[in-house]
N, C-alpha and C. Protein backbone atom coordinates (compact mmCIF):
# COMPACT_ATOMS: atom_id res chain seq x y z
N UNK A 1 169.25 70.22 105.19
CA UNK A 1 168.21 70.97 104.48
C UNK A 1 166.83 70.46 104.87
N UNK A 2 165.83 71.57 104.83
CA UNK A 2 164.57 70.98 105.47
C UNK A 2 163.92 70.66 104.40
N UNK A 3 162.60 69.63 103.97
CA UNK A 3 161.93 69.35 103.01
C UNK A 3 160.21 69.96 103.39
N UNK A 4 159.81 70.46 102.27
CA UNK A 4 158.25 71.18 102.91
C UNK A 4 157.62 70.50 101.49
N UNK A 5 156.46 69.46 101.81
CA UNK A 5 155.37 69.21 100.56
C UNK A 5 154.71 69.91 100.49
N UNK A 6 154.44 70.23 99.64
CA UNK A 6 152.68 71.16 99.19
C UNK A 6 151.91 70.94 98.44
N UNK A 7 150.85 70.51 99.46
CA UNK A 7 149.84 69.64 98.22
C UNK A 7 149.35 70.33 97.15
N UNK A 8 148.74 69.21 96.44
CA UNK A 8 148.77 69.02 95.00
C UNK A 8 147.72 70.40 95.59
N UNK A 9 146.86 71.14 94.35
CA UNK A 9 146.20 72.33 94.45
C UNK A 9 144.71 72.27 94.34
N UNK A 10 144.19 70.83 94.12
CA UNK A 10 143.19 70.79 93.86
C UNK A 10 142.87 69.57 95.03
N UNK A 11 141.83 68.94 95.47
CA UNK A 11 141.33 68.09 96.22
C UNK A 11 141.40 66.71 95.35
N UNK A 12 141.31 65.46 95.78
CA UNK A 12 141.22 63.94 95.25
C UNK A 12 141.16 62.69 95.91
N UNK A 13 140.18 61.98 95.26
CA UNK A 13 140.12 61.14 96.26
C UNK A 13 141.05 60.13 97.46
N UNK A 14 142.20 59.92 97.08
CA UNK A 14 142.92 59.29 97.66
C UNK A 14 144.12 60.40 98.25
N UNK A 15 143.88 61.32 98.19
CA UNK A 15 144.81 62.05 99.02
C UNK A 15 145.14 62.39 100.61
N UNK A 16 144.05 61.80 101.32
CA UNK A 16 144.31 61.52 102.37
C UNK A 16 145.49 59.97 102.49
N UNK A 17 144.90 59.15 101.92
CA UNK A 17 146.34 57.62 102.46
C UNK A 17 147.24 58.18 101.70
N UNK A 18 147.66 58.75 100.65
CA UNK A 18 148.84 59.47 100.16
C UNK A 18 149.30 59.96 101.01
N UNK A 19 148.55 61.01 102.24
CA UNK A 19 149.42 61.98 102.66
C UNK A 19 149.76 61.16 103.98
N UNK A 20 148.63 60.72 104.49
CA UNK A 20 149.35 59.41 105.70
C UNK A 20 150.10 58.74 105.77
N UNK A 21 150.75 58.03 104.20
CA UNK A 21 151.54 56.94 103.73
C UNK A 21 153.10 58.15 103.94
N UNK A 22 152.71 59.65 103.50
CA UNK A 22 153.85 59.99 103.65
C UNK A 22 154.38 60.53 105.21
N UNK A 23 153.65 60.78 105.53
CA UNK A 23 154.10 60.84 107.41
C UNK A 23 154.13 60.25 107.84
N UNK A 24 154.05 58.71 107.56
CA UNK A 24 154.79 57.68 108.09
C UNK A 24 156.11 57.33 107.32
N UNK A 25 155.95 57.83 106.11
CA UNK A 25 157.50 57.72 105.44
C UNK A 25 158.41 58.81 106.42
N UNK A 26 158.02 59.41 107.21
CA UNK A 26 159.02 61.00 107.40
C UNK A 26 158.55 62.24 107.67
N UNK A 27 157.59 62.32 106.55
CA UNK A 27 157.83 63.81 105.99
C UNK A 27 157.44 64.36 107.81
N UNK A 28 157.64 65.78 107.92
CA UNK A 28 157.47 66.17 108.74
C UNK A 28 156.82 67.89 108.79
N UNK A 29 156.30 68.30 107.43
CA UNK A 29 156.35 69.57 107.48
C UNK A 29 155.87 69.62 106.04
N UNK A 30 154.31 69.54 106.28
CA UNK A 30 153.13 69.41 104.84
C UNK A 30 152.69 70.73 105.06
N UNK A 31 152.56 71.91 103.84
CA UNK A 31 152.01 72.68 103.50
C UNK A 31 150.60 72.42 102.91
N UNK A 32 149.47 72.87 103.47
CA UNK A 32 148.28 72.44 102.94
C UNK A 32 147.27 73.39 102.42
N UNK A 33 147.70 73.77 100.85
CA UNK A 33 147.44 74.78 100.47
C UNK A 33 146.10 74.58 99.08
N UNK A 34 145.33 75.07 99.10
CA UNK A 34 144.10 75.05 98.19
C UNK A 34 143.54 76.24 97.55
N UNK A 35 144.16 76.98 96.43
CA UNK A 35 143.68 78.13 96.50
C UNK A 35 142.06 77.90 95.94
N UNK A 36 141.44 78.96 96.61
CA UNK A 36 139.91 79.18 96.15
C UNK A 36 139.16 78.42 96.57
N UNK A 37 139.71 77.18 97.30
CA UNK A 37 138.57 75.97 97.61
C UNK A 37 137.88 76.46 98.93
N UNK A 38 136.74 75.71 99.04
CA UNK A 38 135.78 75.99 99.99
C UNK A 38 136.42 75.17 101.44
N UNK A 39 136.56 75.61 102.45
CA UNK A 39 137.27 75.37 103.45
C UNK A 39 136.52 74.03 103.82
N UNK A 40 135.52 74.01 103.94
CA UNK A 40 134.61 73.06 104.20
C UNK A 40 135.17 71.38 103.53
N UNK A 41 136.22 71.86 102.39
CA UNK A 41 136.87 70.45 102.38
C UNK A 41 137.90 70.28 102.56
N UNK A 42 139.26 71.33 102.72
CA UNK A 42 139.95 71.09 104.18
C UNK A 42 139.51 70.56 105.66
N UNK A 43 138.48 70.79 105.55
CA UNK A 43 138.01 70.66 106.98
C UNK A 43 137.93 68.60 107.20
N UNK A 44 137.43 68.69 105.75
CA UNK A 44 137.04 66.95 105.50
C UNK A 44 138.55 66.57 105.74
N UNK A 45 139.32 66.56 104.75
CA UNK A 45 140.75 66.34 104.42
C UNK A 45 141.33 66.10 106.10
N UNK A 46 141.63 67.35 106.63
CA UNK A 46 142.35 66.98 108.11
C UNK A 46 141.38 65.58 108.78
N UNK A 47 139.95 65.87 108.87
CA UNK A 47 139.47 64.82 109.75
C UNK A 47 139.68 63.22 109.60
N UNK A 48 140.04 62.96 108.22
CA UNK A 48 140.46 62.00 107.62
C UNK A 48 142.29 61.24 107.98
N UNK A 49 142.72 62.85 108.56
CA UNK A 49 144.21 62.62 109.08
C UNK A 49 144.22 62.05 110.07
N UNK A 50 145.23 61.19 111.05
CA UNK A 50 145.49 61.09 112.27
C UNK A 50 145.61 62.51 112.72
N UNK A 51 144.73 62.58 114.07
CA UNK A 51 145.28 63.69 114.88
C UNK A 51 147.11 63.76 115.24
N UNK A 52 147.57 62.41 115.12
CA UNK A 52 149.39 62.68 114.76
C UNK A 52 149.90 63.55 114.44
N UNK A 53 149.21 63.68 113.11
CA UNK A 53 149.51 64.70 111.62
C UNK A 53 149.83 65.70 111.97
N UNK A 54 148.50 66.24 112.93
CA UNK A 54 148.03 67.62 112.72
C UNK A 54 149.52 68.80 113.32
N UNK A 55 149.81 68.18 113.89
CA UNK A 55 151.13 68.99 114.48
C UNK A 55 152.60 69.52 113.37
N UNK A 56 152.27 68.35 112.73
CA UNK A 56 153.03 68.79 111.21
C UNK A 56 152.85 69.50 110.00
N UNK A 57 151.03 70.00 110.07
CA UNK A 57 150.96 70.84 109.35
C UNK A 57 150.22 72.27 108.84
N UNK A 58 151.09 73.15 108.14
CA UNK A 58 150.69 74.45 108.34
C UNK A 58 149.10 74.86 106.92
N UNK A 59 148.81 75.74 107.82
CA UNK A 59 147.48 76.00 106.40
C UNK A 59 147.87 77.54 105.69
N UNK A 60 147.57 77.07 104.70
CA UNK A 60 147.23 78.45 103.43
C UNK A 60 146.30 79.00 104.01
N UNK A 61 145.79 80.38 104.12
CA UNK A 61 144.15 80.61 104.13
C UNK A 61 143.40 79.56 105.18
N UNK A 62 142.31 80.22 105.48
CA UNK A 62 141.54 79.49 106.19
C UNK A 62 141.96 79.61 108.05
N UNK A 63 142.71 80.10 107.84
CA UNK A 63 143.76 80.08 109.26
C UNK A 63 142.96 79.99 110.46
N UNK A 64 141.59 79.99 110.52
CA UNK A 64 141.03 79.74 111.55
C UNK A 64 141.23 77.73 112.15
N UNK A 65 141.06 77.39 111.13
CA UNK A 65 141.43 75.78 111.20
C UNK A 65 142.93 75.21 111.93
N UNK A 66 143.66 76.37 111.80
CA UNK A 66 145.52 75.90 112.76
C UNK A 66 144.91 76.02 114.18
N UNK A 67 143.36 76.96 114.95
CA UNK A 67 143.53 76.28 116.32
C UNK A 67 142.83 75.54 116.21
N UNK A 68 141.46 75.55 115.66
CA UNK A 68 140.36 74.01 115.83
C UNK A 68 141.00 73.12 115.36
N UNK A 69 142.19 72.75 114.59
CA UNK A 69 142.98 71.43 114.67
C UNK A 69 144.64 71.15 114.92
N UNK A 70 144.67 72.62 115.98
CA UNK A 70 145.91 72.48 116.50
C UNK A 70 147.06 72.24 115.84
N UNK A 71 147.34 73.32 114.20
CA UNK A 71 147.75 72.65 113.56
C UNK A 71 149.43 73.36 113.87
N UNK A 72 150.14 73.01 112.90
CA UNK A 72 151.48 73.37 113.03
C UNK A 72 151.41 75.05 113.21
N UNK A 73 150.59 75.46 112.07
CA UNK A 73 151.21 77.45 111.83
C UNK A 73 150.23 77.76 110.94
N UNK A 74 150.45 79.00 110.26
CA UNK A 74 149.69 79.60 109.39
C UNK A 74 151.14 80.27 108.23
N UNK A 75 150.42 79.96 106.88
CA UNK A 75 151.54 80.33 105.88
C UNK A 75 150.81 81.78 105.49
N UNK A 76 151.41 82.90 105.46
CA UNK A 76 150.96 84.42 104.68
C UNK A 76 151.71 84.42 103.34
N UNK A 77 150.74 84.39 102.18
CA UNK A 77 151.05 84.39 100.66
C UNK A 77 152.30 85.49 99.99
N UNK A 78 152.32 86.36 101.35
CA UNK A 78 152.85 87.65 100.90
C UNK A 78 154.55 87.85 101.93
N UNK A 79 154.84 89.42 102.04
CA UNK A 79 156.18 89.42 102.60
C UNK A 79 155.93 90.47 104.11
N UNK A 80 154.20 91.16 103.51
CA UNK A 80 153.45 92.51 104.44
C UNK A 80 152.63 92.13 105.01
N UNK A 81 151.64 91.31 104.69
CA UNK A 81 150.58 91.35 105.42
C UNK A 81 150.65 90.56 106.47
N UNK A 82 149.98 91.50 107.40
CA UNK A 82 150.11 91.43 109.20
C UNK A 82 148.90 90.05 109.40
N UNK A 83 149.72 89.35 110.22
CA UNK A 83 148.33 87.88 110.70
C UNK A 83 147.67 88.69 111.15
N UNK A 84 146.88 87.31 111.28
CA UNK A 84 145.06 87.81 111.92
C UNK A 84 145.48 88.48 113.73
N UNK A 85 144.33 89.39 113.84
CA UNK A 85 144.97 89.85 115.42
C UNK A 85 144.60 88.86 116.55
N UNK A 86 145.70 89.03 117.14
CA UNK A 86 145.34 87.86 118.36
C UNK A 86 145.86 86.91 118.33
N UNK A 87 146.51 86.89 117.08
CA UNK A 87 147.07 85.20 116.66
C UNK A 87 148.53 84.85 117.23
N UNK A 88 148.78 84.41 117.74
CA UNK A 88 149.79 83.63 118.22
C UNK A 88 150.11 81.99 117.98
N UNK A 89 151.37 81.85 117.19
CA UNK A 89 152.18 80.70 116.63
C UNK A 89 152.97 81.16 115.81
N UNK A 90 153.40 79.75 115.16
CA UNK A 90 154.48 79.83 114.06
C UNK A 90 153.49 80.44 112.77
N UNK A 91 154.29 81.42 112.36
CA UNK A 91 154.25 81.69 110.77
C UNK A 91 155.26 81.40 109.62
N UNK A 92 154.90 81.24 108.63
CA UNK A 92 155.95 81.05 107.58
C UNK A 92 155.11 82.15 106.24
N UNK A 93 155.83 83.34 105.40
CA UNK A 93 155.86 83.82 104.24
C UNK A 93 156.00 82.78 102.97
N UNK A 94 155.93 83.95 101.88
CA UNK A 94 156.73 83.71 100.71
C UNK A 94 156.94 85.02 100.28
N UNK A 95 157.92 84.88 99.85
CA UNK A 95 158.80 86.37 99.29
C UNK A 95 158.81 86.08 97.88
N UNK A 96 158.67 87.01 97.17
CA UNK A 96 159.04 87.28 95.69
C UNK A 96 159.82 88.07 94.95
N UNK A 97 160.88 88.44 96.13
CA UNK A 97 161.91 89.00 95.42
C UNK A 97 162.92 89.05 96.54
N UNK A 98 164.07 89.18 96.09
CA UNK A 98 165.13 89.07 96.99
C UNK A 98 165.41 90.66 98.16
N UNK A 99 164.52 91.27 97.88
CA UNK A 99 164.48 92.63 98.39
C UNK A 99 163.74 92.56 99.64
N UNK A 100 162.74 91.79 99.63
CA UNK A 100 161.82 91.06 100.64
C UNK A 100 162.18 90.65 102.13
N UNK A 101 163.15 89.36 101.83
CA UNK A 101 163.56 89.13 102.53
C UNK A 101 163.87 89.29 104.00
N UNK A 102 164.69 90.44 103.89
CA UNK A 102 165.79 91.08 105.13
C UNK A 102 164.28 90.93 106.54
N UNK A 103 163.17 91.91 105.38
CA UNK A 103 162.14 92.01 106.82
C UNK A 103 161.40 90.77 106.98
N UNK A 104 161.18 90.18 105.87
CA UNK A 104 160.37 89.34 106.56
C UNK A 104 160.53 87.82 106.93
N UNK A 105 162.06 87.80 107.26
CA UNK A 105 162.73 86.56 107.68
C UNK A 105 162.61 87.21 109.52
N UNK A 106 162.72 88.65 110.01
CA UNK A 106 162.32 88.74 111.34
C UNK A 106 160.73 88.71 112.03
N UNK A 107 159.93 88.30 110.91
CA UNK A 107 158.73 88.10 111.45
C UNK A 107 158.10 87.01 110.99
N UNK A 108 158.98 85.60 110.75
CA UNK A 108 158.45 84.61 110.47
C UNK A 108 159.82 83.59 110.61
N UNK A 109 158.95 82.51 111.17
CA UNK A 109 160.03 81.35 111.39
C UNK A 109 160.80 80.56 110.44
N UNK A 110 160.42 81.22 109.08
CA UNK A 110 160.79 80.60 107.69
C UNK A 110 160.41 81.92 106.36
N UNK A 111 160.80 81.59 105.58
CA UNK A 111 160.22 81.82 104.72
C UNK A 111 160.49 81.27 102.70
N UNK A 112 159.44 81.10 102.10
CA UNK A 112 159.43 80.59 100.73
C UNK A 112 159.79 82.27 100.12
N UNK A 113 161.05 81.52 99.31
CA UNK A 113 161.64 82.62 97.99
C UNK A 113 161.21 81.64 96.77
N UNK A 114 160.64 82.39 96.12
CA UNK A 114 160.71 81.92 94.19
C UNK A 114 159.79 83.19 93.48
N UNK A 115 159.78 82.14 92.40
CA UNK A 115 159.94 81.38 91.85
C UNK A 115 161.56 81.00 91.59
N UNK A 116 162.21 80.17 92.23
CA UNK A 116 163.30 80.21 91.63
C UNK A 116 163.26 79.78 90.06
N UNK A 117 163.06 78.39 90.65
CA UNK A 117 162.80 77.94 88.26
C UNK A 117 161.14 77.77 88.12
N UNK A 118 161.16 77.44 86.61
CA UNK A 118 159.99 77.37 86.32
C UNK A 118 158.87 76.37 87.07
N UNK A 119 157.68 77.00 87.31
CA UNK A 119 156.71 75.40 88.15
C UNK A 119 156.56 74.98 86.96
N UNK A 120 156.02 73.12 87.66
CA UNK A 120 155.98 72.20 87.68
C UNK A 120 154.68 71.94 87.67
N UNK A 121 153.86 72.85 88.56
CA UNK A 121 152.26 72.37 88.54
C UNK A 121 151.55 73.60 87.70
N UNK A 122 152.10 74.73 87.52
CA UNK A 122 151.16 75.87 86.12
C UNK A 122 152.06 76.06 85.52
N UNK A 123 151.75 76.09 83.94
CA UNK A 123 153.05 76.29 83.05
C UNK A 123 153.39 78.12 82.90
N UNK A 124 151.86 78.68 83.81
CA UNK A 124 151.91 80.27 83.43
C UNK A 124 153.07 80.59 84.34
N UNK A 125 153.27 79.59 85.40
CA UNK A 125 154.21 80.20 86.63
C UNK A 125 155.60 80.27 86.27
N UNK A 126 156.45 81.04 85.85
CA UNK A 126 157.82 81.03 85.41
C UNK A 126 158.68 81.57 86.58
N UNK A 127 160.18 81.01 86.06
CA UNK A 127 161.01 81.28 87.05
C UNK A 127 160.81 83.42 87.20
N UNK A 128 161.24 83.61 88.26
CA UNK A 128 161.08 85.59 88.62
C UNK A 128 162.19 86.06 89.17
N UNK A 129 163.29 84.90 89.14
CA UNK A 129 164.26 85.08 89.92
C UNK A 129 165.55 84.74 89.17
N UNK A 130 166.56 85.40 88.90
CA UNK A 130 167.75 85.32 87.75
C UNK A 130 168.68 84.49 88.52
N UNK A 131 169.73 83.61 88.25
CA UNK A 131 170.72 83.18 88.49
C UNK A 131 171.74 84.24 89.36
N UNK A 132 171.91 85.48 88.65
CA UNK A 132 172.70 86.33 89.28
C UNK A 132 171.56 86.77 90.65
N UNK A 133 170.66 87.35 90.51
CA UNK A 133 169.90 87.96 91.71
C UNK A 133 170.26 86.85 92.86
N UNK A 134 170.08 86.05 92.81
CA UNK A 134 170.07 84.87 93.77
C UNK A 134 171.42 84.73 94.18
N UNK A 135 172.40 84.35 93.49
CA UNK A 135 173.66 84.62 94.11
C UNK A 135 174.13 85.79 94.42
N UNK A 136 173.90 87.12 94.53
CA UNK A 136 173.46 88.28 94.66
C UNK A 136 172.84 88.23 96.25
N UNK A 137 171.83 87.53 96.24
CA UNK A 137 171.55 87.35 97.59
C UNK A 137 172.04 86.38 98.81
N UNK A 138 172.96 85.57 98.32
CA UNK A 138 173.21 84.28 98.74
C UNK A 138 174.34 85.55 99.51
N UNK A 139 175.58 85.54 98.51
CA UNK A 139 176.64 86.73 98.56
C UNK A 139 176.19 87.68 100.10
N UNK A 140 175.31 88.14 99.96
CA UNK A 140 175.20 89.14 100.81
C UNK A 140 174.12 88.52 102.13
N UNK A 141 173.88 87.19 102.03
CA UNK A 141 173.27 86.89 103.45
C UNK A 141 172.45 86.67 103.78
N UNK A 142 171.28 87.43 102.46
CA UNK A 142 169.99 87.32 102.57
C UNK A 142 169.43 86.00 102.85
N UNK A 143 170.15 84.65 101.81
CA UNK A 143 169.93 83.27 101.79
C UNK A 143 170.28 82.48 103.03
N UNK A 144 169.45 81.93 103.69
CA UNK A 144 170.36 81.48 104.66
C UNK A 144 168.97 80.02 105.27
N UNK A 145 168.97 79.82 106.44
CA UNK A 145 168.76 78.65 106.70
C UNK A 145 167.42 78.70 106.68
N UNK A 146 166.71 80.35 107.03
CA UNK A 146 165.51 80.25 107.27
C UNK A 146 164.65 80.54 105.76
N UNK A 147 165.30 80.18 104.90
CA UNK A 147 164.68 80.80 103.45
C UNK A 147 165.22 79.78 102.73
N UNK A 148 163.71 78.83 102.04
CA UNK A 148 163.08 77.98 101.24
C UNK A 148 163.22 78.05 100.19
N UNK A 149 163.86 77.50 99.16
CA UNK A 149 163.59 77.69 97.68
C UNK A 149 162.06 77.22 97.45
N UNK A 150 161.16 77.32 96.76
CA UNK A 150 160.60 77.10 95.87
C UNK A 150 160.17 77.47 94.56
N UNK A 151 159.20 76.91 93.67
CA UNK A 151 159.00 76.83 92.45
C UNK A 151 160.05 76.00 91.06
N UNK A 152 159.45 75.16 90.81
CA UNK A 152 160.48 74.15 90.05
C UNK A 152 161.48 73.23 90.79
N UNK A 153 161.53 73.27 91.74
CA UNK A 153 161.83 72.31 92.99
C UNK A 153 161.95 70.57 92.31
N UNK A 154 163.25 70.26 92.04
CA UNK A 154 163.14 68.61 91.48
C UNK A 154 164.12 67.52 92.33
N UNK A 155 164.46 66.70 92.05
CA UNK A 155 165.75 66.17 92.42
C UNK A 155 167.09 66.66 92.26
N UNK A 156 166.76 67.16 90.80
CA UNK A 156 168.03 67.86 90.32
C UNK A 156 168.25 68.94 90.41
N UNK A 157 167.57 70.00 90.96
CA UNK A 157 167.77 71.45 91.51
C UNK A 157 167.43 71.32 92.84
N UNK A 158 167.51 70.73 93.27
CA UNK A 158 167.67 70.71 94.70
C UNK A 158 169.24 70.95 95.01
N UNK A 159 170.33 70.58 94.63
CA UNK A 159 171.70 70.59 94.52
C UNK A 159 171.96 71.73 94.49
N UNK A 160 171.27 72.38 93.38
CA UNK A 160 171.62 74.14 93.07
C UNK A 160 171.07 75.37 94.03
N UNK A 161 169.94 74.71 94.56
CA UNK A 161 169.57 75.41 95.75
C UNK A 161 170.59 74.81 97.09
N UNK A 162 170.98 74.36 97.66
CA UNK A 162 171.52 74.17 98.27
C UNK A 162 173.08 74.89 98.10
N UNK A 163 173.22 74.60 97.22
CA UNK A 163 174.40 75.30 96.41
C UNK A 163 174.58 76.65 97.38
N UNK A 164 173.37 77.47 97.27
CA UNK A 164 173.36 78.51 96.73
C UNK A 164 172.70 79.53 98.48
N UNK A 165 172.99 77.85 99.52
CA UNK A 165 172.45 78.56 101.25
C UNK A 165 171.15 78.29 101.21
N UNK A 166 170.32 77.87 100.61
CA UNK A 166 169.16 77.66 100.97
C UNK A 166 168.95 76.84 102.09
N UNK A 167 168.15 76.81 102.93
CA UNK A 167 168.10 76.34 104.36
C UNK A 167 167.06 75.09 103.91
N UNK A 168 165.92 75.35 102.92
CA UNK A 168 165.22 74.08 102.83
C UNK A 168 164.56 74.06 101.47
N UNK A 169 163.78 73.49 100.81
CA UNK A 169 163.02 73.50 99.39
C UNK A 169 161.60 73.03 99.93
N UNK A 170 161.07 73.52 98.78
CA UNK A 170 159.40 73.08 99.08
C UNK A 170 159.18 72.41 97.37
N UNK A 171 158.40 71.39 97.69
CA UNK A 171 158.47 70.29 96.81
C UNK A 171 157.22 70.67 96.17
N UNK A 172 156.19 70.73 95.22
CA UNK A 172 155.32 70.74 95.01
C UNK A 172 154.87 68.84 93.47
N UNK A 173 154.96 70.05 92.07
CA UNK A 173 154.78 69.28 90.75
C UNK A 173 155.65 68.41 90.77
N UNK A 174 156.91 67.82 91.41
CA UNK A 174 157.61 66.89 91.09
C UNK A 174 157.20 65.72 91.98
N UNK A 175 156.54 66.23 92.76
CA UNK A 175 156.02 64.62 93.30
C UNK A 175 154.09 64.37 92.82
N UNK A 176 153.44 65.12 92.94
CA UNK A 176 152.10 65.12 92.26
C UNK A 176 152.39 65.04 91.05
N UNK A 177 153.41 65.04 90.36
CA UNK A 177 152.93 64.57 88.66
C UNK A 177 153.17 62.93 88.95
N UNK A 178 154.08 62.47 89.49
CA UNK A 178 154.08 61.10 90.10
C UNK A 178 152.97 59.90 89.76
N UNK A 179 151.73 61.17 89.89
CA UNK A 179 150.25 60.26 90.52
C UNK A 179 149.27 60.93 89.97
N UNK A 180 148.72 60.01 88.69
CA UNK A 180 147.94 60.49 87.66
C UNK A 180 146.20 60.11 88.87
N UNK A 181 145.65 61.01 88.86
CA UNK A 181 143.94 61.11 89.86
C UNK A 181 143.43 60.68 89.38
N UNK A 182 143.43 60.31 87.82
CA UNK A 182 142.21 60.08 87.31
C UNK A 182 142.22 58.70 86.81
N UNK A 183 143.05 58.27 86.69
CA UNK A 183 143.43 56.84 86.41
C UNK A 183 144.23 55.93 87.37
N UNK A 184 144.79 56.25 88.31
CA UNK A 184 146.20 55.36 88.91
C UNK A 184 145.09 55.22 90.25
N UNK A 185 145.64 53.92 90.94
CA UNK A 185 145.59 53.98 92.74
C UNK A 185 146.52 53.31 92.77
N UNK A 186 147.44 52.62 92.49
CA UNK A 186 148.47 52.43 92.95
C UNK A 186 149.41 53.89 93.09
N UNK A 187 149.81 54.17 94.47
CA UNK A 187 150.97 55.35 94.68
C UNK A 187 152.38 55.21 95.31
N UNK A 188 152.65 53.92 94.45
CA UNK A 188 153.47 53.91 95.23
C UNK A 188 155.41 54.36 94.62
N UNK A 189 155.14 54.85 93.33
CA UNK A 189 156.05 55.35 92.86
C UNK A 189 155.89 56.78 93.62
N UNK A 190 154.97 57.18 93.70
CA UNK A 190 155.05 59.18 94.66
C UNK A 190 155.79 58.73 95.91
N UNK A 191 155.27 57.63 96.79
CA UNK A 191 156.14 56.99 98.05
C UNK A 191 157.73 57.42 97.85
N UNK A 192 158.11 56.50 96.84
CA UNK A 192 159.43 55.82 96.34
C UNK A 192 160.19 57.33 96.01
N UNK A 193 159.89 58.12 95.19
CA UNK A 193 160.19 59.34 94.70
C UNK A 193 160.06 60.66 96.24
N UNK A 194 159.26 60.29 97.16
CA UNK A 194 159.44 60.97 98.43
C UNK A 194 160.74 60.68 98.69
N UNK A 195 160.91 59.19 99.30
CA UNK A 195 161.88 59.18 99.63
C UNK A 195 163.30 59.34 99.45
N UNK A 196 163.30 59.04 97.92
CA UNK A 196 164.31 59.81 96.81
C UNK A 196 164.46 61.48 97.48
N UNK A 197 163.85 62.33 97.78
CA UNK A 197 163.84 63.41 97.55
C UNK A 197 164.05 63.82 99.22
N UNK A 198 163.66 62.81 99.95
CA UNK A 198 164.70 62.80 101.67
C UNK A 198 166.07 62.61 101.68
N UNK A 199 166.08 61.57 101.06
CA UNK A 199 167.84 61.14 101.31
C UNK A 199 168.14 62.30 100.87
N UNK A 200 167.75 63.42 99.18
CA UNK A 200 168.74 64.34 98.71
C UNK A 200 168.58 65.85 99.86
N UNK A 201 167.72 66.02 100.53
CA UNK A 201 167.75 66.52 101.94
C UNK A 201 168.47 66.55 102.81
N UNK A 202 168.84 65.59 103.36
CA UNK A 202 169.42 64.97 104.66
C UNK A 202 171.07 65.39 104.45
């Protein structure tokens, strides 16, 4: 099973050696997603990365930044909308319903299904996806290596996605609640809890 982080949603100070500490733990495949923020501090954020990094990871928005930092891909929020023209690389979706799928697993090298369960990082975000629909889709094929669970993504539903053909999970609130911003610099329980959440991968 593949593992995909996605950063926390807001910017902070120590989130650059967080995210360095974790690509040297492994990880291999950081989603770097900010809704609404001014690109201008993505822009900070990568420069702060090893150019190493940059090959490992894909951007939300902003997609002009995957060639000025050579990055992994570009993620599309949706299951329709066509990349930018001209663009050539990896893409990855998210689908929101199991109906989705069929097409837009042939025009992307991956793709995120959820909400499966409830998030972890907005309490407005609820699961959209039934127990039956999902095995429903598993059943018929839709689920398969190139389609991601996310939303509510833990240690312990990781099992059930897998269960259920998922090819990989995307991690979000279960490792950023880890690591309180406003009080903590020690991170090294989010470390410890990464790696917890590789071994249940592998």
């Amino acid at each position: 099973m593949k593992l995909v982080i996605m950063t926390k949603p807001t910017f902070f100070v120590e989130e650059d050696k967080i995210l360095s500490s974790l690509f040297e733990e492994g990880l291999d495949n950081l989603h770097l997603c900010k809704p609404g923020a001014e690109p201008v501090y993505s822009e900070r954020l990568l420069t702060l990365l090893h150019e190493d990094y940059y090959s490992k990871i894909t951007v939300h928005g902003n997609f002009y930044l995957k060639d000025e930092y050579r990055l992994r891909g570009i993620h599309i929020e949706d299951a329709t909308t066509p990349p930018p023209a001209g663009y050539k690389g990896n893409i990855s979706r998210t689908c929101h319903s199991t109906d989705e799928l069929r097409e837009a697993k042939k025009k992307s090298g991956y793709v995120f299904l959820g909400n499966v369960f409830d998030s972890l990082t907005d309490s407005k975000c609820k699961a959209t996806l039934t127990q039956q629909q999902l095995e429903e889709a598993a059943h018929n094929g839709l689920i398969d290596k190139k389609v991601y669970a996310i939303g509510g993504m833990t240690l312990e539903t990781i099992r059930a996605a897998r269960d259920l053909g998922f090819g990989g999970v995307v991690i979000c609130g279960d490792l950023w609640n880890r690591f309180d911003i406003h009080n903590e610099l020690d991170y090294k329980e989010l470390i410890g809890h990464f790696e917890r959440l590789r071994k249940a991968t592998n």
